[in-house]
PDB file of N, CA and C in Angstrom:
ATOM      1  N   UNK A   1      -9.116   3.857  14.727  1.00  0.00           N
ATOM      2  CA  UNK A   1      -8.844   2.464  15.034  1.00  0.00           C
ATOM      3  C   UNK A   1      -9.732   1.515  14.224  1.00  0.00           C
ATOM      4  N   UNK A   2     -10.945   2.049  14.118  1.00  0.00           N
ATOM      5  CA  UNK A   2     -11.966   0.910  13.360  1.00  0.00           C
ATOM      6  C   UNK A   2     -11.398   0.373  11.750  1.00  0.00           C
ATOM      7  N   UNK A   3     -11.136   2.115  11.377  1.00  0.00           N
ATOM      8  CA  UNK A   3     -10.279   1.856   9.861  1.00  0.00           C
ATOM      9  C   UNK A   3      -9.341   1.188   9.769  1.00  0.00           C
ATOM     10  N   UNK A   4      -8.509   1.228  11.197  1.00  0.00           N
ATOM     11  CA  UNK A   4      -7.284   0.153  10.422  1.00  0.00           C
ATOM     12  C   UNK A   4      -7.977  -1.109  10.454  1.00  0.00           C
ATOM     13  N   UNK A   5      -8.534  -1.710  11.451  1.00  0.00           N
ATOM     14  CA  UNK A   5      -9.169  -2.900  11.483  1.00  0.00           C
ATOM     15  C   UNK A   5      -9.948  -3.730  10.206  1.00  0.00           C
ATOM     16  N   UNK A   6     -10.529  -2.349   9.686  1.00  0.00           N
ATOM     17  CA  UNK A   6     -11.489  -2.608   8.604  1.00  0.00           C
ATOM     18  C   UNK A   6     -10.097  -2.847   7.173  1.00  0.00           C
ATOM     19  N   UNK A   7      -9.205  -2.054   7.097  1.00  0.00           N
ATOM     20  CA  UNK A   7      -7.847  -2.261   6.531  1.00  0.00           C
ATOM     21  C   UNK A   7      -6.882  -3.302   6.620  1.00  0.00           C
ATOM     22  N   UNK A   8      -7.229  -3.903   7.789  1.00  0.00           N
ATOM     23  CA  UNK A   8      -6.543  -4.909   7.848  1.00  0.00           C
ATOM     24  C   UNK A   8      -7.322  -6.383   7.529  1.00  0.00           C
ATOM     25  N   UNK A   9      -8.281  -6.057   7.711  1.00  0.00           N
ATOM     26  CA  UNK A   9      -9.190  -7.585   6.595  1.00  0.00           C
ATOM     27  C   UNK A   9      -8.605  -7.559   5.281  1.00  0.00           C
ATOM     28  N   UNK A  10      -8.373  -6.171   4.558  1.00  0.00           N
ATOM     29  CA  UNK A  10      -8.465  -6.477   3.022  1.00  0.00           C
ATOM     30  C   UNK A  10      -6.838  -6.791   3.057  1.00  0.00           C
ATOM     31  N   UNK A  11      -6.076  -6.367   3.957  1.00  0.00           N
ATOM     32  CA  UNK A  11      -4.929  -6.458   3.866  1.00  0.00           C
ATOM     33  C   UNK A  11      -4.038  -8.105   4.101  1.00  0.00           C
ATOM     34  N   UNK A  12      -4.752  -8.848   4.786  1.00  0.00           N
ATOM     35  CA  UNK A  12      -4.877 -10.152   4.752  1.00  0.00           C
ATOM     36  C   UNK A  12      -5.063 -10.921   3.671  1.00  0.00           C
ATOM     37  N   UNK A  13      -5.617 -10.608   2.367  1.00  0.00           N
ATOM     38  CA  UNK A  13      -6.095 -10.945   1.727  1.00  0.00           C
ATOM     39  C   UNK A  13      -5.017 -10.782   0.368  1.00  0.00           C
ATOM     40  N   UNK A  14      -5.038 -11.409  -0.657  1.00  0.00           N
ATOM     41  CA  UNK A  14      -4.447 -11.950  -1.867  1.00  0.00           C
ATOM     42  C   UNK A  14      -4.215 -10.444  -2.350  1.00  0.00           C
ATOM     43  N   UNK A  15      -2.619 -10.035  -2.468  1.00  0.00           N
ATOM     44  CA  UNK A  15      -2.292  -8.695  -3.264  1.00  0.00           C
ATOM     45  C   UNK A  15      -3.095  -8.459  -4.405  1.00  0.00           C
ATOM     46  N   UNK A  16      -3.095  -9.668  -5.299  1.00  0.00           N
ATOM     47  CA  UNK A  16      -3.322 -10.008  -6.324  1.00  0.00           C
ATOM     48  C   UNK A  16      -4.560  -9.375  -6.945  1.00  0.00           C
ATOM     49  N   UNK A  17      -5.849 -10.419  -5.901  1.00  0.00           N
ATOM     50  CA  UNK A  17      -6.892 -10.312  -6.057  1.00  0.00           C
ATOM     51  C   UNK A  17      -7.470  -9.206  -5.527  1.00  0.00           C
ATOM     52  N   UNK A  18      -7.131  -8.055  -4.455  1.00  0.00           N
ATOM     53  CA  UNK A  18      -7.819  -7.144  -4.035  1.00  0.00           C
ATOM     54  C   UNK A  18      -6.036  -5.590  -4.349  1.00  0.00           C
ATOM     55  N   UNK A  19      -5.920  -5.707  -5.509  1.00  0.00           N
ATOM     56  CA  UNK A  19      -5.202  -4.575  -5.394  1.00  0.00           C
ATOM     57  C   UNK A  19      -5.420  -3.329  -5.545  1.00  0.00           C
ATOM     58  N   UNK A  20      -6.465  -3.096  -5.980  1.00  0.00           N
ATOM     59  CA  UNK A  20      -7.134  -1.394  -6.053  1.00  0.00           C
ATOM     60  C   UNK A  20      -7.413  -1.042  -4.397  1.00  0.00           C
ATOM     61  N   UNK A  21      -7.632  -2.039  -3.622  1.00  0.00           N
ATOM     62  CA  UNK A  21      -7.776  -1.759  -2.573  1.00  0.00           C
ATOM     63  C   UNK A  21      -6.604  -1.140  -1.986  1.00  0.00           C
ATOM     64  N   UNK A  22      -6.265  -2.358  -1.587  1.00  0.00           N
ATOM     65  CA  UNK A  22      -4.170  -2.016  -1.545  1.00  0.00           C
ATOM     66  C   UNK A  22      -4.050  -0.750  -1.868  1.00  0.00           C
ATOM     67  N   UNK A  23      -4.381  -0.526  -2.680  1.00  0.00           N
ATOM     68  CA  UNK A  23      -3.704   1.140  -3.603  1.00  0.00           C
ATOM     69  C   UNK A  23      -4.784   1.992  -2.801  1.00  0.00           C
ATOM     70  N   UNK A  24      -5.833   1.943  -2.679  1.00  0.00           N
ATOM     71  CA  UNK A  24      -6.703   3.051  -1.565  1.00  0.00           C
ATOM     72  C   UNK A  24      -6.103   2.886  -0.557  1.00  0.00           C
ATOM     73  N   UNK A  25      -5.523   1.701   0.386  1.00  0.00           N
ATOM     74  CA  UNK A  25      -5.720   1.857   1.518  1.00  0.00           C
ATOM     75  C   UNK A  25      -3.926   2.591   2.138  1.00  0.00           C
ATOM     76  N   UNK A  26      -3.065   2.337   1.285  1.00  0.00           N
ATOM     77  CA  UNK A  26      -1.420   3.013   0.917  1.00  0.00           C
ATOM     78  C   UNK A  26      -1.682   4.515   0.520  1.00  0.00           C
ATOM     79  N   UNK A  27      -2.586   4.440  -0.292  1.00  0.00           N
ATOM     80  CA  UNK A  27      -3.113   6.373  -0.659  1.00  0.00           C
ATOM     81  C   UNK A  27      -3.256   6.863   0.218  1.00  0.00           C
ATOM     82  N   UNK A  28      -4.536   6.145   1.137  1.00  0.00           N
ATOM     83  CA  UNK A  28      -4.859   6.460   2.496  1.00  0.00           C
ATOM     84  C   UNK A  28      -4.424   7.123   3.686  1.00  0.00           C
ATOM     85  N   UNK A  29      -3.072   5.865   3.614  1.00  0.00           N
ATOM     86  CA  UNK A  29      -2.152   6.184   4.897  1.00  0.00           C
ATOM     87  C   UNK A  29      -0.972   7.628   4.722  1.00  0.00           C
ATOM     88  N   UNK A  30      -0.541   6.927   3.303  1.00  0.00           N
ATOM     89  CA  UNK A  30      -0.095   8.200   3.002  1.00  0.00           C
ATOM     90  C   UNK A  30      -0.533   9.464   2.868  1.00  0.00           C
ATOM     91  N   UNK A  31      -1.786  10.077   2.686  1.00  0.00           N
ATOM     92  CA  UNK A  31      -2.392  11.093   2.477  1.00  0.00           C
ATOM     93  C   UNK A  31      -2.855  11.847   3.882  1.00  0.00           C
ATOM     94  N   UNK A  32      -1.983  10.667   4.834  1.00  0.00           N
ATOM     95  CA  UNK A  32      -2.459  11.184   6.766  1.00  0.00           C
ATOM     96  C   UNK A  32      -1.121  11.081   7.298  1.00  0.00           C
ATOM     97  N   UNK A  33       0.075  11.177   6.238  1.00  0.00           N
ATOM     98  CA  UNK A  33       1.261  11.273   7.004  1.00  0.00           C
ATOM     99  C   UNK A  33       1.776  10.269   7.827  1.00  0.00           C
ATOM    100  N   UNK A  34       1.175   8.656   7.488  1.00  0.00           N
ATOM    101  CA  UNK A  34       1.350   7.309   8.212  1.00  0.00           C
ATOM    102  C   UNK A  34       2.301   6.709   7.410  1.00  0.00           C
ATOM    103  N   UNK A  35       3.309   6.997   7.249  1.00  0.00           N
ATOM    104  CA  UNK A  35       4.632   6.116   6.094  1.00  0.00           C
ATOM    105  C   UNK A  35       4.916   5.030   6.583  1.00  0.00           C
ATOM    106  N   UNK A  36       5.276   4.819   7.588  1.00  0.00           N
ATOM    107  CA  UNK A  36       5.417   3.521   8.039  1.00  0.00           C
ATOM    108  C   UNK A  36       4.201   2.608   7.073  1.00  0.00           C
ATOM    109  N   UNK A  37       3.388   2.699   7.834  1.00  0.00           N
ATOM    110  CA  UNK A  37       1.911   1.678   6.972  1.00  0.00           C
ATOM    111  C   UNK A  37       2.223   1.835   5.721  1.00  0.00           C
ATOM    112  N   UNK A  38       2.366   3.284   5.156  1.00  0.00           N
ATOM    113  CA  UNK A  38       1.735   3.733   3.239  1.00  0.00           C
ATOM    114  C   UNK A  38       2.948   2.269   2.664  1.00  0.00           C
ATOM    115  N   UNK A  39       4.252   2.556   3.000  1.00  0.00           N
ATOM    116  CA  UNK A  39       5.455   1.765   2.176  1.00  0.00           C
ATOM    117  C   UNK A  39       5.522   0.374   2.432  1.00  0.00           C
ATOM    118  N   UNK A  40       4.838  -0.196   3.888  1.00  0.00           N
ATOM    119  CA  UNK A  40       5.091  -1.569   3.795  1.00  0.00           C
ATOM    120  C   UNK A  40       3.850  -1.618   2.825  1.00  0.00           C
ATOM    121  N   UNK A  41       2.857  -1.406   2.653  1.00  0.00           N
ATOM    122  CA  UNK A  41       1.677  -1.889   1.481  1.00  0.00           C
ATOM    123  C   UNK A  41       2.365  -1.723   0.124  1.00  0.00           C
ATOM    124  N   UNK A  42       2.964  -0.286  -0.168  1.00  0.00           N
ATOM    125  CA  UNK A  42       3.284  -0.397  -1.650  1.00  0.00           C
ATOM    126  C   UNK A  42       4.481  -1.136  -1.930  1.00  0.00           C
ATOM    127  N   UNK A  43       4.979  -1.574  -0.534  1.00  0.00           N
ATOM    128  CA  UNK A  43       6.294  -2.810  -0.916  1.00  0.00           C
ATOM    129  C   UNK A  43       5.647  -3.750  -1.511  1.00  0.00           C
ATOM    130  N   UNK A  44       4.323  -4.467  -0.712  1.00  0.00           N
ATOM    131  CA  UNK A  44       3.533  -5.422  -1.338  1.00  0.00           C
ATOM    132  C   UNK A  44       2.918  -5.795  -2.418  1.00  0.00           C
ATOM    133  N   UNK A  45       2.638  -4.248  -2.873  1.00  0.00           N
ATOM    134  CA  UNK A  45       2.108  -4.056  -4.294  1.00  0.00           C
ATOM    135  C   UNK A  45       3.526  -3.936  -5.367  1.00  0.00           C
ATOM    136  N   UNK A  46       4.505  -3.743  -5.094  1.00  0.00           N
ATOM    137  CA  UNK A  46       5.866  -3.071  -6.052  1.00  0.00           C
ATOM    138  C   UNK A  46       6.597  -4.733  -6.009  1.00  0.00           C
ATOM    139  N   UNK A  47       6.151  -5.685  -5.145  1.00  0.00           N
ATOM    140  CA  UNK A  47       6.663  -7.505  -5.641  1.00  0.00           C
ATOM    141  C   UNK A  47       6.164  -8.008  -6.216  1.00  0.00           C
ATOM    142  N   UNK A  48       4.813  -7.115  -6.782  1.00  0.00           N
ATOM    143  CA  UNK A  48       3.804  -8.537  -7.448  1.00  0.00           C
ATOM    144  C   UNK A  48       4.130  -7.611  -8.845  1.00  0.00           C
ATOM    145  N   UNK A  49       4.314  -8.765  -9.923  1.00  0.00           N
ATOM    146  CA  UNK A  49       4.857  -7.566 -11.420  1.00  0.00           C
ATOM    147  C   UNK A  49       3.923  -7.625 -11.922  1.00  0.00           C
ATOM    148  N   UNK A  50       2.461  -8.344 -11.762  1.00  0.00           N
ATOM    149  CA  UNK A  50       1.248  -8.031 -12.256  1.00  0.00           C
ATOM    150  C   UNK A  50       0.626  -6.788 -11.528  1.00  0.00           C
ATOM    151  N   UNK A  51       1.017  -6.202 -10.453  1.00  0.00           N
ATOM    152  CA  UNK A  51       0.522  -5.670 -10.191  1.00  0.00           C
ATOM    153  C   UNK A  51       1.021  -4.069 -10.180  1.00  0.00           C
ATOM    154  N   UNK A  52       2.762  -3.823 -10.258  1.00  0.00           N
ATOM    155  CA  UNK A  52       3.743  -3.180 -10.042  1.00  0.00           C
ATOM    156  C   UNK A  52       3.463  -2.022 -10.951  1.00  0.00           C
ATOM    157  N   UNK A  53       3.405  -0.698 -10.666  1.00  0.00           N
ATOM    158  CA  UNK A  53       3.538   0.169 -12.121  1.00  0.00           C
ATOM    159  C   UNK A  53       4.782   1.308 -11.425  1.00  0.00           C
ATOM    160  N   UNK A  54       4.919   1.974 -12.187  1.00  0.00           N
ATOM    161  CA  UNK A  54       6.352   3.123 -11.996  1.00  0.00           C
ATOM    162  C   UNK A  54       5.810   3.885 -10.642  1.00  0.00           C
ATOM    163  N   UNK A  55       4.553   4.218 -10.642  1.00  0.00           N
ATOM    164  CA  UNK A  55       3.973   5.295  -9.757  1.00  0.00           C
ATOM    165  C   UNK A  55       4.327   4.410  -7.674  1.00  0.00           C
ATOM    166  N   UNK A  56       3.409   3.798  -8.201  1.00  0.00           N
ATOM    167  CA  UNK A  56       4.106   2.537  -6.716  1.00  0.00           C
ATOM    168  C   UNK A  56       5.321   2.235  -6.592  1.00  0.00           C
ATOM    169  N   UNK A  57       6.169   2.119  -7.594  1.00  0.00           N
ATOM    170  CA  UNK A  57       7.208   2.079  -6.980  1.00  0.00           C
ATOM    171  C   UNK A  57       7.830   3.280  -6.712  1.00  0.00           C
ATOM    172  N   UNK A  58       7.566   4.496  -7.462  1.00  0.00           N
ATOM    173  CA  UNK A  58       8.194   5.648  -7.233  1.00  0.00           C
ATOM    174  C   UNK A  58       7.779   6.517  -5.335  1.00  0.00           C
ATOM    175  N   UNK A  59       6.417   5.867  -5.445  1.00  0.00           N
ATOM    176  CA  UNK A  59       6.125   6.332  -3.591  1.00  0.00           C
ATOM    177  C   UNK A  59       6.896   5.555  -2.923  1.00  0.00           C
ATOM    178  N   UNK A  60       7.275   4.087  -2.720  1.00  0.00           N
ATOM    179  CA  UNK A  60       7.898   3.396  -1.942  1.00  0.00           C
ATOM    180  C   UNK A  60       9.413   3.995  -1.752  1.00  0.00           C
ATOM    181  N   UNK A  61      10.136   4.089  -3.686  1.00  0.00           N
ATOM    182  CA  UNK A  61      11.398   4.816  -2.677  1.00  0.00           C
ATOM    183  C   UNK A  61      11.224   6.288  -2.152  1.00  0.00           C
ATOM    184  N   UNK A  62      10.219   7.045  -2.549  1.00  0.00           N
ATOM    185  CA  UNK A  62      10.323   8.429  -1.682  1.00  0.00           C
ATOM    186  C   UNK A  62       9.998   8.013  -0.257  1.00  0.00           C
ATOM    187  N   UNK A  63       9.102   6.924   0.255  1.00  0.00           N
ATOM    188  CA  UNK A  63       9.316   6.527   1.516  1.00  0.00           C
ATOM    189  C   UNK A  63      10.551   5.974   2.124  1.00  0.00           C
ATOM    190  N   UNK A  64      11.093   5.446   1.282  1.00  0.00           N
ATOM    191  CA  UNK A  64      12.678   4.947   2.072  1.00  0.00           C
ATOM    192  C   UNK A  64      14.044   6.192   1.861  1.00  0.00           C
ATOM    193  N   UNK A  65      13.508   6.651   0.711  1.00  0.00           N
ATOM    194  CA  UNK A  65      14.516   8.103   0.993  1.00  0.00           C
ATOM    195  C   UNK A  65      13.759   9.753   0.488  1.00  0.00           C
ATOM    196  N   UNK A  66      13.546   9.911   1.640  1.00  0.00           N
ATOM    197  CA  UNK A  66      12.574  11.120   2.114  1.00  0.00           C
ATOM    198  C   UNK A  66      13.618  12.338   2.048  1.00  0.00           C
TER     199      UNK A  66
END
C-alpha cells in the first residue's frame, strides 16, 4: 500500500517531466502481474510522442489483447 501511495505522487505529476519514472513504476506493476495499473500508465506514456517508443506501445497492446 505505501508503494502505491509513494507511486501515486509521481503519477500526478507531468508525463513529460518525470517519465523514466512512469516507465519504473508500469515495469513495476507489470513485473507483479497488476495490468490493470501497468496499461493505464503506458497508455499515458504511448500519448505523449515525446515520450512514446515501439516498446511502450508494444506492452500496452499485449495488455489490451492478452
Amino acid at each position: 500500500m505505501q508503494r502505491q501511495a509513494h507511486a501515486s505522487i509521481v503519477l500526478s505529476q507531468d508525463v513529460v517531466d518525470y517519465a523514466p519514472l512512469f516507465v519504473e513504476i508500469a515495469d513495476a506493476y507489470f513485473d507483479r502481474e497488476m495490468y490493470a495499473q501497468a496499461r493505464s500508465i503506458y497508455e499515458m506514456l504511448g500519448q505523449d510522442a515525446g515520450v512514446c517508443c515501439l516498446s511502450i506501445t508494444s506492452l500496452a497492446d499485449c495488455l489490451f489483447h492478452p
